[in-house]
Structures are given as C-alpha cells and as structure tokens.
Protein backbone atom coordinates (compact mmCIF):
# COMPACT_ATOMS: atom_id res chain seq x y z
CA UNK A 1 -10.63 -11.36 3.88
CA UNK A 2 -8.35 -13.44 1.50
CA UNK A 3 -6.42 -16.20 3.00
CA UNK A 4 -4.60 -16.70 -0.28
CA UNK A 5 -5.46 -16.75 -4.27
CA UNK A 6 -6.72 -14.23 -6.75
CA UNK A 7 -8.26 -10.96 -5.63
CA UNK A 8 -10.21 -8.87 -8.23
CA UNK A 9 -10.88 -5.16 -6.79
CA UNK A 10 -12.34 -1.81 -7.96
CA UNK A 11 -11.48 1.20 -5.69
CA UNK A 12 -13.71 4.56 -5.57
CA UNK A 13 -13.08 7.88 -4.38
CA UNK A 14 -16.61 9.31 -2.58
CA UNK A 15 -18.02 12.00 -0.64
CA UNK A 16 -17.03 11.53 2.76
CA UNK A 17 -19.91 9.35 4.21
CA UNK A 18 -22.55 9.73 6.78
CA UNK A 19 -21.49 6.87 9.00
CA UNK A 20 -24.71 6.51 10.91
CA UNK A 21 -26.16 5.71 7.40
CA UNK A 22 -24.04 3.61 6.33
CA UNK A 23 -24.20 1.48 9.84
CA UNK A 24 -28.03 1.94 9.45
CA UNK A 25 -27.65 -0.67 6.11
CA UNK A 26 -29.47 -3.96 7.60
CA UNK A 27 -26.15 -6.33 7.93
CA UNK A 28 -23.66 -3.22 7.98
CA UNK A 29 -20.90 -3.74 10.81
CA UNK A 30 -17.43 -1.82 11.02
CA UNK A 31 -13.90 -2.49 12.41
CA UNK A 32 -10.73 -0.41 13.27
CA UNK A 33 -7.96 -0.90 11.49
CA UNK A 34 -3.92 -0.12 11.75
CA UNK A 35 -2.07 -1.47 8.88
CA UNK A 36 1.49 -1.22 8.79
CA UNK A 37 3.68 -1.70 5.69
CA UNK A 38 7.00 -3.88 5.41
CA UNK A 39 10.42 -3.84 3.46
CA UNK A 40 9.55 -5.95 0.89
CA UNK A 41 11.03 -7.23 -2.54
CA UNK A 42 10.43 -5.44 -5.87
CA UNK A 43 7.28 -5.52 -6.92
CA UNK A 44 5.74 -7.33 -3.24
CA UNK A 45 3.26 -4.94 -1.12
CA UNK A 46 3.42 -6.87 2.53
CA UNK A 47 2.21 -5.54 5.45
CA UNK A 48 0.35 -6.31 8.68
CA UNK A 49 -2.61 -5.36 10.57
CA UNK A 50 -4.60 -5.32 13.41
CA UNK A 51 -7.85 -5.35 12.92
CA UNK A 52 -10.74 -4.57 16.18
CA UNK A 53 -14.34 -5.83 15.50
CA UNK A 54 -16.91 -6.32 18.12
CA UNK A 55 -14.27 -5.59 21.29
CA UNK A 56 -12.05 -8.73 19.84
CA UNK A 57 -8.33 -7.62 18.08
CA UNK A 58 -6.98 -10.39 15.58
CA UNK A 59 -3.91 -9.79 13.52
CA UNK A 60 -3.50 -10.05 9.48
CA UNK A 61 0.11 -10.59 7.82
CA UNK A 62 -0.48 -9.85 3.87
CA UNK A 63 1.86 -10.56 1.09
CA UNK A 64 -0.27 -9.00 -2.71
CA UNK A 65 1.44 -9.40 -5.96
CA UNK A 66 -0.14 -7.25 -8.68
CA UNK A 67 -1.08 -9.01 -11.75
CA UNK A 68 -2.92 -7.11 -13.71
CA UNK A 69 -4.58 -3.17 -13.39
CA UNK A 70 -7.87 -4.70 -10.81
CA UNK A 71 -6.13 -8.14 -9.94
CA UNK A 72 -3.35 -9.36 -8.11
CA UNK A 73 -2.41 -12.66 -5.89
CA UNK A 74 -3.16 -12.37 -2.62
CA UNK A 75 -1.68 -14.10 0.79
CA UNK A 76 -3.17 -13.30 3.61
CA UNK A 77 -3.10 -15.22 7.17
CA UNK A 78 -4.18 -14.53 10.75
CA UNK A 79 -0.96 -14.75 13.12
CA UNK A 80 -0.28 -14.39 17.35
CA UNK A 81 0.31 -10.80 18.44
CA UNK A 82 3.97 -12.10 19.34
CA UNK A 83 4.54 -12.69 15.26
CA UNK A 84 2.53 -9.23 14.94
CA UNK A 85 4.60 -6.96 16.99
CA UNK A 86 7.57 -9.16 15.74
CA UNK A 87 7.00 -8.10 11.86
CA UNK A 88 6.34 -4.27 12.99
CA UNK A 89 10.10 -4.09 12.93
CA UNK A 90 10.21 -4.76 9.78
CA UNK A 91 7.96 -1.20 8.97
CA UNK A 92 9.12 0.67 5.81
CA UNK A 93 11.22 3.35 5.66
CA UNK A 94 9.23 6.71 6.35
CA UNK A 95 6.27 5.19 6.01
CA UNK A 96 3.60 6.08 8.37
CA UNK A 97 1.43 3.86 10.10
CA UNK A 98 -2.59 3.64 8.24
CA UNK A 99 -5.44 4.07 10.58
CA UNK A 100 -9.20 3.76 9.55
CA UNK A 101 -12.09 2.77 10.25
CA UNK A 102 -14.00 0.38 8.05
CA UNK A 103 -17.63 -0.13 6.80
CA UNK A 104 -18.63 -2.77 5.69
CA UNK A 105 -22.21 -2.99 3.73
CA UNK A 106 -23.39 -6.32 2.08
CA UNK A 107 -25.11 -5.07 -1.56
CA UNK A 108 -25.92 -7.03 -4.10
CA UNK A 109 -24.46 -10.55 -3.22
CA UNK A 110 -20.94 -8.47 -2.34
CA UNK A 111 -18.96 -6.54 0.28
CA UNK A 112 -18.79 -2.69 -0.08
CA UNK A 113 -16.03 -1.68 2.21
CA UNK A 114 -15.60 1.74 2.95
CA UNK A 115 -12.90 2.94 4.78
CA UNK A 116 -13.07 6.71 6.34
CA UNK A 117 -9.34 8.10 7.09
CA UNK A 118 -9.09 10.50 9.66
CA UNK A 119 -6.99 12.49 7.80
CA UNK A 120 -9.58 13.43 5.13
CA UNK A 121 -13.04 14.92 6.04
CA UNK A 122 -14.36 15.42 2.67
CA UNK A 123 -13.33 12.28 1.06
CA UNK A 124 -13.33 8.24 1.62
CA UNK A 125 -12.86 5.20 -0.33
CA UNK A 126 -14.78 2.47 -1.26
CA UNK A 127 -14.09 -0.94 -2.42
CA UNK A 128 -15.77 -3.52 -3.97
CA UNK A 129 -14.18 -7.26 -4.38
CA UNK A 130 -15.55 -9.10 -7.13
CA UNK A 131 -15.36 -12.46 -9.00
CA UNK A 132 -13.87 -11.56 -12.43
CA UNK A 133 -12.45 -8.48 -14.27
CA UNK A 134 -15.88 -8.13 -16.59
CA UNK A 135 -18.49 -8.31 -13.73
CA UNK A 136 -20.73 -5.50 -13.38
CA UNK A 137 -20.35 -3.52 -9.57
CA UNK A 138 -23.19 -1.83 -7.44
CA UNK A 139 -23.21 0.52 -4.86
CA UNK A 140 -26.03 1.32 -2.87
CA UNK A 141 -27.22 4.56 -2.72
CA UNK A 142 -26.06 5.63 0.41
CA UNK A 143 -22.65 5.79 -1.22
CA UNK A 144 -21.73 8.82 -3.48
CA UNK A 145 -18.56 8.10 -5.84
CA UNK A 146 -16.83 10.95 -6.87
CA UNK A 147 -14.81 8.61 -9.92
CA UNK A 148 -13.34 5.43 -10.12
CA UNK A 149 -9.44 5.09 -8.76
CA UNK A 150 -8.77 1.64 -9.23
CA UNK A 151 -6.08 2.58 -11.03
CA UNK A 152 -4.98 5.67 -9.93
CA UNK A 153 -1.74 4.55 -7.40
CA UNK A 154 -2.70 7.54 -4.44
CA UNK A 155 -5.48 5.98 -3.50
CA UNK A 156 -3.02 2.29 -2.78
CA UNK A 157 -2.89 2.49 1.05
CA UNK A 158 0.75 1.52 0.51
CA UNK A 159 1.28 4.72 -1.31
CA UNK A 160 -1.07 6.55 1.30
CA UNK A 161 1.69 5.18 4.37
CA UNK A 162 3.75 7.96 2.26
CA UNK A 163 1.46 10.80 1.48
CA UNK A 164 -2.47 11.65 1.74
CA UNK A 165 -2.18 15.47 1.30
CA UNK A 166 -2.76 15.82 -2.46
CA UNK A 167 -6.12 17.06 -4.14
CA UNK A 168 -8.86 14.76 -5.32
C-alpha cells in the first residue's frame, strides 16, 4: 500500500484462479476487502476501505489522480473506524459497495495482487505495481492472463462499483 506519491500499475484480466495454488506460493497471504467509493471532484477517484488480514480490520481512505495511461498520484492513509464509517456517507451515487478477496504473491522482487470478485467465476484480475512505465512485469505461472486491461476503464474498480456484468 501507497501512503502517498507516484503509483505505476499494469492490470490483467485471467482465468479465474485456483486459490489453494495461489496461497500454496511460499510468502503468498490474502485479505478481505470492501472498498467503497466517494463523491469526489472531476477527475479525483477517492474512496475507502476496510481491509481484514490475519483476524485484524484496519481502514484505508484513498484519494488517486490519474496522470498518465499506467500512472497516477496516489494518497493513501490508514484512519479510526469513527473517520471510516464517517466518510461512508459520503458513498457515490448508485454505486455499489466492492467486495473481494485479495492474493497477494511476491514474484520477482514485486507484489502480484490478485483479487477474485464474487461476482465473476470465470474471471479475476491481477495487478502488478512497478517502479517505472518501461520496466518489464512477471507473473508466475500459476497465473493465466487472458490480455492486458490496464487500460481498458471496466476493469477500474471505480467503474466496477457501477457495473461488472459485461463480457470479457
């Protein structure tokens, strides 16, 4: 997680995963996630989240700024449930609230995060942070990409809080 400054992502559509081999990864851990996203200002994705690891619950407030197609600026800060359920009335407009659960696999000096939607059982997403627009990602085998969506806007949880019912 980003606690503010430049964030440099690709996104990929895969097969829905086997979990247990993803988990099996030496390192591998997951969390639950609810992210919930906020009236914002033109061109401002903010949301919150909670996010459960190991029995413990913290909570994320996010404000991204996209500046280019695979970067954009990035605040993000751990706040008090009290701010938490505070900001949740602040939800956007028939938006629905994002459940997942997320994988997360260290490969190759990185993070692969994959996060499995219960609302799709033949597809997931992975994600890959890296250090600058030009560097080479890797995905371990376990992981079977379908094509590259970094760029494609239905794969943005933002735009998923709206609609997830559309065709690979």
């Amino acid at each position: 997680m980003n606690n503010g400054g430049i964030e440099i992502e690709h996104k990929y559509l895969i097969e829905y995963p086997d979990r247990d081999r993803l988990l099996a990864v030496p390192g591998a851990d997951s969390a639950v996630i609810t992210q919930t996203y906020l009236e914002s200002d033109e061109g401002i994705t903010e949301r919150v989240r909670s996010w459960e690891q190991g029995g413990v619950v913290r909570y994320y407030h996010t404000v991204k700024r996209r500046l280019s197609e695979l970067t954009h600026l990035e605040d993000e800060s751990e706040i008090p449930e009290p701010e938490y359920l505070e900001l949740l009335n602040r939800k956007r407009t028939g938006s629905e609230v994002i459940e997942k659960e997320r994988i997360l696999i260290p490969y190759a000096g990185r993070t692969v995060e994959v996060d499995i939607y219960p609302f799709w059982n033949d597809r997931a997403v992975a994600e890959v942070e890296i250090m600058s627009e030009d560097e080479e990602v890797l995905l371990p085998d376990c992981i079977r990409v379908i094509r590259e969506v970094t760029s494609d806007g239905r794969y943005k949880n933002a735009s998923l809080a709206f609609s997830h019912d559309f065709d690979k």
